[in-house]
C-alpha atoms as a PDB file:
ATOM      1  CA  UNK A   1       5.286  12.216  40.357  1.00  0.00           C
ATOM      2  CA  UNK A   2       6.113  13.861  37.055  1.00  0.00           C
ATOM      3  CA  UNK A   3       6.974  11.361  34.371  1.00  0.00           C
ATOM      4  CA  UNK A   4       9.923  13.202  33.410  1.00  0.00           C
ATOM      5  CA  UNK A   5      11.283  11.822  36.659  1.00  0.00           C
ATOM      6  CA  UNK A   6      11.006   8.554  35.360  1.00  0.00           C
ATOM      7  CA  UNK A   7      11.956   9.260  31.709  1.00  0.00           C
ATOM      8  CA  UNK A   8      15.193  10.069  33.171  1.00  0.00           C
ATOM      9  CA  UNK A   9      15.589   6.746  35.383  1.00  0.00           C
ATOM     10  CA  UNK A  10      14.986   4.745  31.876  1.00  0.00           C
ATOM     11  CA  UNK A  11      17.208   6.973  30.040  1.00  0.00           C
ATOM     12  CA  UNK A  12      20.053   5.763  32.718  1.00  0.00           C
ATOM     13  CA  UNK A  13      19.037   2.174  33.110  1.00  0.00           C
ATOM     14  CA  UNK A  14      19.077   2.000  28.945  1.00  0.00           C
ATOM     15  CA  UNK A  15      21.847   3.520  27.986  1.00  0.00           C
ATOM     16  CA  UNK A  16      20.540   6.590  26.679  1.00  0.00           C
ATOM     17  CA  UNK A  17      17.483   8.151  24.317  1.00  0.00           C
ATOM     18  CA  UNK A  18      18.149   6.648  21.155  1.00  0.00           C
ATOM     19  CA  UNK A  19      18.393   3.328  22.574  1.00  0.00           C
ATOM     20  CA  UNK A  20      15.238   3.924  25.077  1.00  0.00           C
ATOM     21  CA  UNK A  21      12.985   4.628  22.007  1.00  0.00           C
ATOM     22  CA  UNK A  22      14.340   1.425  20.080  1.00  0.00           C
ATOM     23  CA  UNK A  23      12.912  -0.345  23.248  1.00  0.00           C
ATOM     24  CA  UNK A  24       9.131   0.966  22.951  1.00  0.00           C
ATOM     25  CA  UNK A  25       6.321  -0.986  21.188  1.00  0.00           C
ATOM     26  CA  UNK A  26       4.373   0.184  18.679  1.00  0.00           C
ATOM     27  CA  UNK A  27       0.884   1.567  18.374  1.00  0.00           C
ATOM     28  CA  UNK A  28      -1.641   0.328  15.482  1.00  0.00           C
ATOM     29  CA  UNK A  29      -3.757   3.132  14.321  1.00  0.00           C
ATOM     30  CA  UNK A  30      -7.360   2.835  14.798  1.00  0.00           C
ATOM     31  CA  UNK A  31      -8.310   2.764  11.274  1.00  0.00           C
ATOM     32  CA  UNK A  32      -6.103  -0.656  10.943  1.00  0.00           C
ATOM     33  CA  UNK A  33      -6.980  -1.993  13.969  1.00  0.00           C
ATOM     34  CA  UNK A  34     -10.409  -2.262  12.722  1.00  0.00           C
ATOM     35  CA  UNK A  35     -10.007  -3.844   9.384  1.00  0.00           C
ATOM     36  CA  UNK A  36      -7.690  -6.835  11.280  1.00  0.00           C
ATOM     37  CA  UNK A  37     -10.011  -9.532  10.380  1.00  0.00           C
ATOM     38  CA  UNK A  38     -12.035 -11.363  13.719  1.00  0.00           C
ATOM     39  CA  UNK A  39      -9.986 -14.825  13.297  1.00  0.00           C
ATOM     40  CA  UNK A  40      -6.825 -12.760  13.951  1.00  0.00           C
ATOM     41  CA  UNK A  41      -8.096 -11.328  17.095  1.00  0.00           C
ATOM     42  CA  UNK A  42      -9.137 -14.585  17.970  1.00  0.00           C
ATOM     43  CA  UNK A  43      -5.816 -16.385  16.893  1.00  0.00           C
ATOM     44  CA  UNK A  44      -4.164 -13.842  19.238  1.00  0.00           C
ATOM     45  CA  UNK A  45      -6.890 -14.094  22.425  1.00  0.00           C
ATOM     46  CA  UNK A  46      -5.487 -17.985  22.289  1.00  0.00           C
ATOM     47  CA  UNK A  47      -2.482 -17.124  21.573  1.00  0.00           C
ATOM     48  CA  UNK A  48      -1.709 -14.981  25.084  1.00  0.00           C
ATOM     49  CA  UNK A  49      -4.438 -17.303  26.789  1.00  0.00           C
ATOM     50  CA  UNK A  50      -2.035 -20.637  26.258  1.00  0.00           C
ATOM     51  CA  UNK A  51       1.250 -18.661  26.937  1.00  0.00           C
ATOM     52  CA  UNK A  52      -0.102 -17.912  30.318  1.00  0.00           C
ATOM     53  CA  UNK A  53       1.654 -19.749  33.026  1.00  0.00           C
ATOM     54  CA  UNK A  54       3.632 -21.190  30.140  1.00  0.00           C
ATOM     55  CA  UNK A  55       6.980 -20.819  28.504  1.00  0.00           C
ATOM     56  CA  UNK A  56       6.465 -18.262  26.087  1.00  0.00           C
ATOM     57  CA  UNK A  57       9.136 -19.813  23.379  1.00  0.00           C
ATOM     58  CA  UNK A  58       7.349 -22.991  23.390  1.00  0.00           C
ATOM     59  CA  UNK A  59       4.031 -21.716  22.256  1.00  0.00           C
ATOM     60  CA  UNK A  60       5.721 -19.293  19.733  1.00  0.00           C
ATOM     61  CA  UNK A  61       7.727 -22.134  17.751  1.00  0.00           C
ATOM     62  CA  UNK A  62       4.242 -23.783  17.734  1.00  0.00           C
ATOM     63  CA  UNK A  63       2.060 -21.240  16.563  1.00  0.00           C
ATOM     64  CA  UNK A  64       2.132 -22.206  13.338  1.00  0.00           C
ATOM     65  CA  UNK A  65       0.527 -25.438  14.554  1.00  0.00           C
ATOM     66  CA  UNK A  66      -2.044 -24.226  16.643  1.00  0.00           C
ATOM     67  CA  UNK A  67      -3.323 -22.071  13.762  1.00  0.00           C
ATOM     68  CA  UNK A  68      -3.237 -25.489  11.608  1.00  0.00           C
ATOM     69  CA  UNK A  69      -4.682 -27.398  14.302  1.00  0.00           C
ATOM     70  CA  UNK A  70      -7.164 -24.674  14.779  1.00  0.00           C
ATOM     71  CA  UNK A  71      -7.973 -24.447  11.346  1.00  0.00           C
ATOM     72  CA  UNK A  72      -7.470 -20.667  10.892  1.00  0.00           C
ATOM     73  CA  UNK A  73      -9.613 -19.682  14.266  1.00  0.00           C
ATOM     74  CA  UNK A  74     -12.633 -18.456  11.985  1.00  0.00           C
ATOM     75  CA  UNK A  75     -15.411 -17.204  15.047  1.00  0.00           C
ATOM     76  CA  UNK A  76     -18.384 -18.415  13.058  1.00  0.00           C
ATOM     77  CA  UNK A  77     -16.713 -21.613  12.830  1.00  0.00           C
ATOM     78  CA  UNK A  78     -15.610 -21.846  16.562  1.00  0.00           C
ATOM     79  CA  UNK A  79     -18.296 -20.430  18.196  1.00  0.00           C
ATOM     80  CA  UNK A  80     -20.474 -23.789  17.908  1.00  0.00           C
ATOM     81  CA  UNK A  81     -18.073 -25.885  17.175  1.00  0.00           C
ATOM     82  CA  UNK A  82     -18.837 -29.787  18.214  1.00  0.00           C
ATOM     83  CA  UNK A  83     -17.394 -31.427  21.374  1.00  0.00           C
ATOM     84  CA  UNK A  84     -15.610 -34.129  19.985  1.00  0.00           C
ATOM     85  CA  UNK A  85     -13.643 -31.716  17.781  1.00  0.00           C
ATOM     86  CA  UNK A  86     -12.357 -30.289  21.126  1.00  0.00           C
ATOM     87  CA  UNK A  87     -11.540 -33.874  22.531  1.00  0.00           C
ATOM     88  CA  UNK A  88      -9.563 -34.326  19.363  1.00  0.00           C
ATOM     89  CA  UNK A  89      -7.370 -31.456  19.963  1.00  0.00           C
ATOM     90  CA  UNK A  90      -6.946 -32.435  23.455  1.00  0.00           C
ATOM     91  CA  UNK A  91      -4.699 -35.518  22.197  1.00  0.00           C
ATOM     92  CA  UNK A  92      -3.745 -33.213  19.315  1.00  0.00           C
ATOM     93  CA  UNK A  93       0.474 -33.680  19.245  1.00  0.00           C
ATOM     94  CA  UNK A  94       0.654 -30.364  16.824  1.00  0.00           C
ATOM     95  CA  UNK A  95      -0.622 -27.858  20.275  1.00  0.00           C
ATOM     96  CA  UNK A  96      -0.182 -27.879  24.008  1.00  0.00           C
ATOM     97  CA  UNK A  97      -2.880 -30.432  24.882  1.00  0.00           C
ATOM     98  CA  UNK A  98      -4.618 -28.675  27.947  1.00  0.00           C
ATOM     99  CA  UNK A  99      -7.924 -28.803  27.712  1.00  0.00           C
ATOM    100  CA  UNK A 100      -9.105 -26.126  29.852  1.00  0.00           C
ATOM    101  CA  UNK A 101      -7.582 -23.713  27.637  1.00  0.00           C
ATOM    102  CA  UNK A 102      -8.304 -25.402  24.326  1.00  0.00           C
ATOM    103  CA  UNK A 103     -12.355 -25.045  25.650  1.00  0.00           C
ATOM    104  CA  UNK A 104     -11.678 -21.381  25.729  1.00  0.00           C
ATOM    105  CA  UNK A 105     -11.575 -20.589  22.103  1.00  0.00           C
ATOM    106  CA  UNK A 106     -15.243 -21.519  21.548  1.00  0.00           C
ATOM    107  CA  UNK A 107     -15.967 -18.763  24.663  1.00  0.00           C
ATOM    108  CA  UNK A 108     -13.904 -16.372  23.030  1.00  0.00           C
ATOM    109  CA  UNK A 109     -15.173 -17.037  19.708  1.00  0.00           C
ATOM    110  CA  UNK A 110     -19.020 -15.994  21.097  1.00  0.00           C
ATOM    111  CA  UNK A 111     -17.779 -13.336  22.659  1.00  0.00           C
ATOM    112  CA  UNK A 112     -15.985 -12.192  18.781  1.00  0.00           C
ATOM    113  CA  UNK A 113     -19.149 -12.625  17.610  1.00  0.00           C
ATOM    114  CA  UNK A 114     -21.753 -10.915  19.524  1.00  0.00           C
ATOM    115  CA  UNK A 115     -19.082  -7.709  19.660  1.00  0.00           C
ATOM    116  CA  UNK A 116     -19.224  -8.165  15.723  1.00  0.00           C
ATOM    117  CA  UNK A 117     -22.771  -8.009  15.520  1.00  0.00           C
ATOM    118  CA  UNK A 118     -23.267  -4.969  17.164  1.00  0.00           C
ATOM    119  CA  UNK A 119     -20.221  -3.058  15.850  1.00  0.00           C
ATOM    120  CA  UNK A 120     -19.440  -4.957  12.878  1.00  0.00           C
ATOM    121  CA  UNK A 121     -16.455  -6.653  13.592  1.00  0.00           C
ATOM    122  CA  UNK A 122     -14.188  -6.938  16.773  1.00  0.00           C
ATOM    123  CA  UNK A 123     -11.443  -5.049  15.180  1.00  0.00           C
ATOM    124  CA  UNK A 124     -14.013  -2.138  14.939  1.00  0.00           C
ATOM    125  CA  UNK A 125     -15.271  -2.372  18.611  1.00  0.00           C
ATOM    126  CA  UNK A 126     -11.423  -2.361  19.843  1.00  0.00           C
ATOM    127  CA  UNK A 127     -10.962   0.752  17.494  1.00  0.00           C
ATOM    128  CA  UNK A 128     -13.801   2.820  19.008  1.00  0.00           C
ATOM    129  CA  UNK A 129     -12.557   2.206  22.781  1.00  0.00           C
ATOM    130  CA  UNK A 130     -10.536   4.787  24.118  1.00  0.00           C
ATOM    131  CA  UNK A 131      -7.023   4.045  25.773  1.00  0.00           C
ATOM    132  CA  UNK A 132      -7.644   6.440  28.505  1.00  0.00           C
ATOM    133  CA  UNK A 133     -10.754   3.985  29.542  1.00  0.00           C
ATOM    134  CA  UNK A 134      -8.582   0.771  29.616  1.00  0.00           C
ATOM    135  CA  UNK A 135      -9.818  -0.365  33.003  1.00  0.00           C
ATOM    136  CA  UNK A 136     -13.530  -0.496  31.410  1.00  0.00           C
ATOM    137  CA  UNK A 137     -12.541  -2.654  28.060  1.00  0.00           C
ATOM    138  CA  UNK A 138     -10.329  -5.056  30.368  1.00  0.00           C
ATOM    139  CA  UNK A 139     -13.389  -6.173  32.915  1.00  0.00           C
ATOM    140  CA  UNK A 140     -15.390  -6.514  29.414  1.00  0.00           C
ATOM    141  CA  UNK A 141     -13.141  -8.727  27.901  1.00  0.00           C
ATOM    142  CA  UNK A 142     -13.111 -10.365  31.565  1.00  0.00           C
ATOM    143  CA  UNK A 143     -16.748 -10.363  32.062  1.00  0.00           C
ATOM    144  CA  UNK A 144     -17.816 -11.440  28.046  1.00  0.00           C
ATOM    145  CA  UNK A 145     -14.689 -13.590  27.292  1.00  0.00           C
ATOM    146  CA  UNK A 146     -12.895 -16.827  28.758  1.00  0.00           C
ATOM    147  CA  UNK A 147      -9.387 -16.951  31.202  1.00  0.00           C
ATOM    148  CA  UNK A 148      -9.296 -12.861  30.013  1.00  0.00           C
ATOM    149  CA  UNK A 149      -8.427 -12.239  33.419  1.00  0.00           C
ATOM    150  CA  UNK A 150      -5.072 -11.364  34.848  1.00  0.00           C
ATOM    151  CA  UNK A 151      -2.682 -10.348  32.313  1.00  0.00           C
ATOM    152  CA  UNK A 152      -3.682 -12.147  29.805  1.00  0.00           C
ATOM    153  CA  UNK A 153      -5.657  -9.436  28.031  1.00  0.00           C
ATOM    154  CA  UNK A 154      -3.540  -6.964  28.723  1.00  0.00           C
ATOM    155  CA  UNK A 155      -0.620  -9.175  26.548  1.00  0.00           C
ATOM    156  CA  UNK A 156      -3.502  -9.422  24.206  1.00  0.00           C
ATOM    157  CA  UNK A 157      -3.773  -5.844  23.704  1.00  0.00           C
ATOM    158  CA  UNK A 158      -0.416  -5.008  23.565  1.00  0.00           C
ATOM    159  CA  UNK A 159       0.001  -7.782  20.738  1.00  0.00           C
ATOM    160  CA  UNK A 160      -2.101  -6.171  18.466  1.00  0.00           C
ATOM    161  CA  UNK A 161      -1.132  -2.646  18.877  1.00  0.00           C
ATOM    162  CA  UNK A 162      -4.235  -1.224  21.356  1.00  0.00           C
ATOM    163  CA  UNK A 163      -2.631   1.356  23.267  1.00  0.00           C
ATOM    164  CA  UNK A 164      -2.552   0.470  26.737  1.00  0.00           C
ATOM    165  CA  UNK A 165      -0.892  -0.446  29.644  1.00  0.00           C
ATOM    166  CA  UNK A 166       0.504  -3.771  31.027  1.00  0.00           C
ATOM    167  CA  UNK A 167       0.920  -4.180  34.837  1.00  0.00           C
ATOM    168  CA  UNK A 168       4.122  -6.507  34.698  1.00  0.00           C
ATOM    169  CA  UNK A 169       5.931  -7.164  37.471  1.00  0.00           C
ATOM    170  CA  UNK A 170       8.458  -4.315  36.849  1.00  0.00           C
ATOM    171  CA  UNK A 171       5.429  -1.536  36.147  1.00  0.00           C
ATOM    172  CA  UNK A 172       4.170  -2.741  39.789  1.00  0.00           C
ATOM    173  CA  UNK A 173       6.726  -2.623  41.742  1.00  0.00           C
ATOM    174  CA  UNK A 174       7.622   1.082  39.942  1.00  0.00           C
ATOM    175  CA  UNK A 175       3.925   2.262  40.353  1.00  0.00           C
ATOM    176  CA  UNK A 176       4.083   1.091  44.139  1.00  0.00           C
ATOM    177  CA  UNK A 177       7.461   2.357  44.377  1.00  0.00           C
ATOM    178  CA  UNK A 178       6.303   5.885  43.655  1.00  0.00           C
ATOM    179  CA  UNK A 179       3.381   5.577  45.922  1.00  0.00           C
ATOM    180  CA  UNK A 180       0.415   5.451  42.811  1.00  0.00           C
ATOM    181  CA  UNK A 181      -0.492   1.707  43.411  1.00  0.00           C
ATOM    182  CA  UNK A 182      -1.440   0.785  47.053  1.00  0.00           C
ATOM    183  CA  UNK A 183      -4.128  -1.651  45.922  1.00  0.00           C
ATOM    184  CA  UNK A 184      -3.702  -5.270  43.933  1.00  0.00           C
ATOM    185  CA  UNK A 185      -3.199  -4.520  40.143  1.00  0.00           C
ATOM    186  CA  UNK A 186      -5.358  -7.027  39.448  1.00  0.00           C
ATOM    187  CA  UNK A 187      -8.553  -5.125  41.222  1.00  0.00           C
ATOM    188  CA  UNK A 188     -10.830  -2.567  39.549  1.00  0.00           C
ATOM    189  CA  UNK A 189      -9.285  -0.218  42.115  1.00  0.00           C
ATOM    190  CA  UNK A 190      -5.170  -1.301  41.596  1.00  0.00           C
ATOM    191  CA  UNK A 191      -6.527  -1.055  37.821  1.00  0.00           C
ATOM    192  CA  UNK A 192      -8.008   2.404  38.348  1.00  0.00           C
ATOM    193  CA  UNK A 193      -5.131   3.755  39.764  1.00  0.00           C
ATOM    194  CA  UNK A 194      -2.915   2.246  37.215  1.00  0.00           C
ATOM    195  CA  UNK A 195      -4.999   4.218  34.621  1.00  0.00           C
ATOM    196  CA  UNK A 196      -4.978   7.220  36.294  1.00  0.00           C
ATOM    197  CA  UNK A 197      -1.576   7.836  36.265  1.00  0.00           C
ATOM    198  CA  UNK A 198      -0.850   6.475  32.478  1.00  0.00           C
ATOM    199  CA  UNK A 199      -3.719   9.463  31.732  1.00  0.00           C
ATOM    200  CA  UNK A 200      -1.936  12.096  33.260  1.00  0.00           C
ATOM    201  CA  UNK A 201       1.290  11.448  32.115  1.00  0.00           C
ATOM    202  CA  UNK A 202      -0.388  10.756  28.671  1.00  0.00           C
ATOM    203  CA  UNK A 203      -1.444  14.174  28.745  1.00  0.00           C
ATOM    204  CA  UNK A 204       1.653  15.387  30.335  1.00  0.00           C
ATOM    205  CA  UNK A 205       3.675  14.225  27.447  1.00  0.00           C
ATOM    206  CA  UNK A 206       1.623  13.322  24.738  1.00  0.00           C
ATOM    207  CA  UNK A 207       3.205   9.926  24.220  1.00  0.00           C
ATOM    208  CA  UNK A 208       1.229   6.795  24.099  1.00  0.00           C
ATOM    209  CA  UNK A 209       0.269   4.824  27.192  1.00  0.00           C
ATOM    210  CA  UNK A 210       1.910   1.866  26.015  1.00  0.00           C
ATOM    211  CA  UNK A 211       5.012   3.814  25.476  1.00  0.00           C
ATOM    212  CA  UNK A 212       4.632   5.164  28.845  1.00  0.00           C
ATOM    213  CA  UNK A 213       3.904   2.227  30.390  1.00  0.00           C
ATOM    214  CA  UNK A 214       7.101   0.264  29.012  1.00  0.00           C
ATOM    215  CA  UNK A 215       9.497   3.065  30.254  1.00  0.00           C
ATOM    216  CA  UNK A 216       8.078   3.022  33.625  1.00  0.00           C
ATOM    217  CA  UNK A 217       9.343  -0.572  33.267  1.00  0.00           C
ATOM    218  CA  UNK A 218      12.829   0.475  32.464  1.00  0.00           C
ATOM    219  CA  UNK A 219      12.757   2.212  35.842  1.00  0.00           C
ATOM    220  CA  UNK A 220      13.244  -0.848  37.478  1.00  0.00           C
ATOM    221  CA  UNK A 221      16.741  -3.211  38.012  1.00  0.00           C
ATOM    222  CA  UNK A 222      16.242  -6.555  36.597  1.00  0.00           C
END
């Protein structure tokens, strides 16, 4: 399927072009994605890790919490932090006191900083990996990092301005719908074929794969 095909669904569903392209998230350039400082990155792995399965509002009016309770999210700091400091912030009022998820910022903060040491920071790591491979940095994140399964590193991405995909609900169902996706979109292969068809459309149009991806979204009645 051309994407032009779909471009025109979204332009119906949205109310035309002007109001399609106010829709569409932005895209970071590489050069500032790699000076974002590593607590950032971190702040926003936890971020998208707690929001998972969550309501979304909640853990946005209490962000500014977390990063108090969390004391910034500094990697070096985090990455051996002690155990009762974790058992504190699992009775910790300020944040959403599951402790499953609170134990994943000390994971994530190793995985920051082994990434830094060999490219210098995370920022610079994300910078250098290109969108068209998005399959490849999602089962690292998966395979390095803690509960970056799913969607939740996809959110991550998006949050910071990587250009990539998200497999919502609505990009499924439009991806099936036009017979691309006939595999889970959570398996290397539902994944694969996800990224397939973001490339060629990426190439047909020259618009970013994040962009693409959120107008395939439009395609669908909500």
């Amino acid at each position: 399927m051309k994407f032009s095909e779909l471009y025109q669904q979204a332009l119906a569903r949205k109310g035309g072009e002007q109001a399609l392209k106010s829709m569409l998230p932005p895209v970071t350039e590489k050069q500032r994605l790699a000076k974002i400082s590593d607590d950032r990155y971190l702040s926003e792995i936890t971020r998208c890790i707690f929001k998972a399965g969550f309501v979304w509002r909640v853990i946005e009016n209490k962000w500014p919490d977390f990063e108090a309770a969390f004391e910034g999210f500094v990697p070096a700091y985090w990455q051996q932090v002690p155990p009762e400091v974790l058992e504190r912030l699992a009775t910790d009022e300020r944040i959403v006191r599951n402790m499953q998820k609170i134990r994943t910022v000390p994971e994530n903060a190793r995985m920051i900083m082994d990434v830094a040491k060999d490219h210098g920071s995370f920022g610079r790591f994300l910078a250098q990996w290109p969108s068209t491979d998005q399959v490849g940095l999602l089962l690292y994140l998966k395979r390095n990092g803690e509960r970056l399964g799913g969607n939740s590193a996809q959110h991550f991405l998006r949050r910071v301005g990587w250009d990539g995909f998200i497999l919502s609900h609505d990009v499924v169902t439009a991806l099936t719908r036009a017979g691309i996706l006939d595999a889970s979109p959570a398996s290397k292969k539902g994944l694969t074929q996800a990224q397939e068809a973001f490339n060629r459309w990426h190439e047909e149009t020259g618009m970013p794969i994040s962009q693409l991806s959120r107008i395939v979204s439009f395609t669908v009645d909500n």
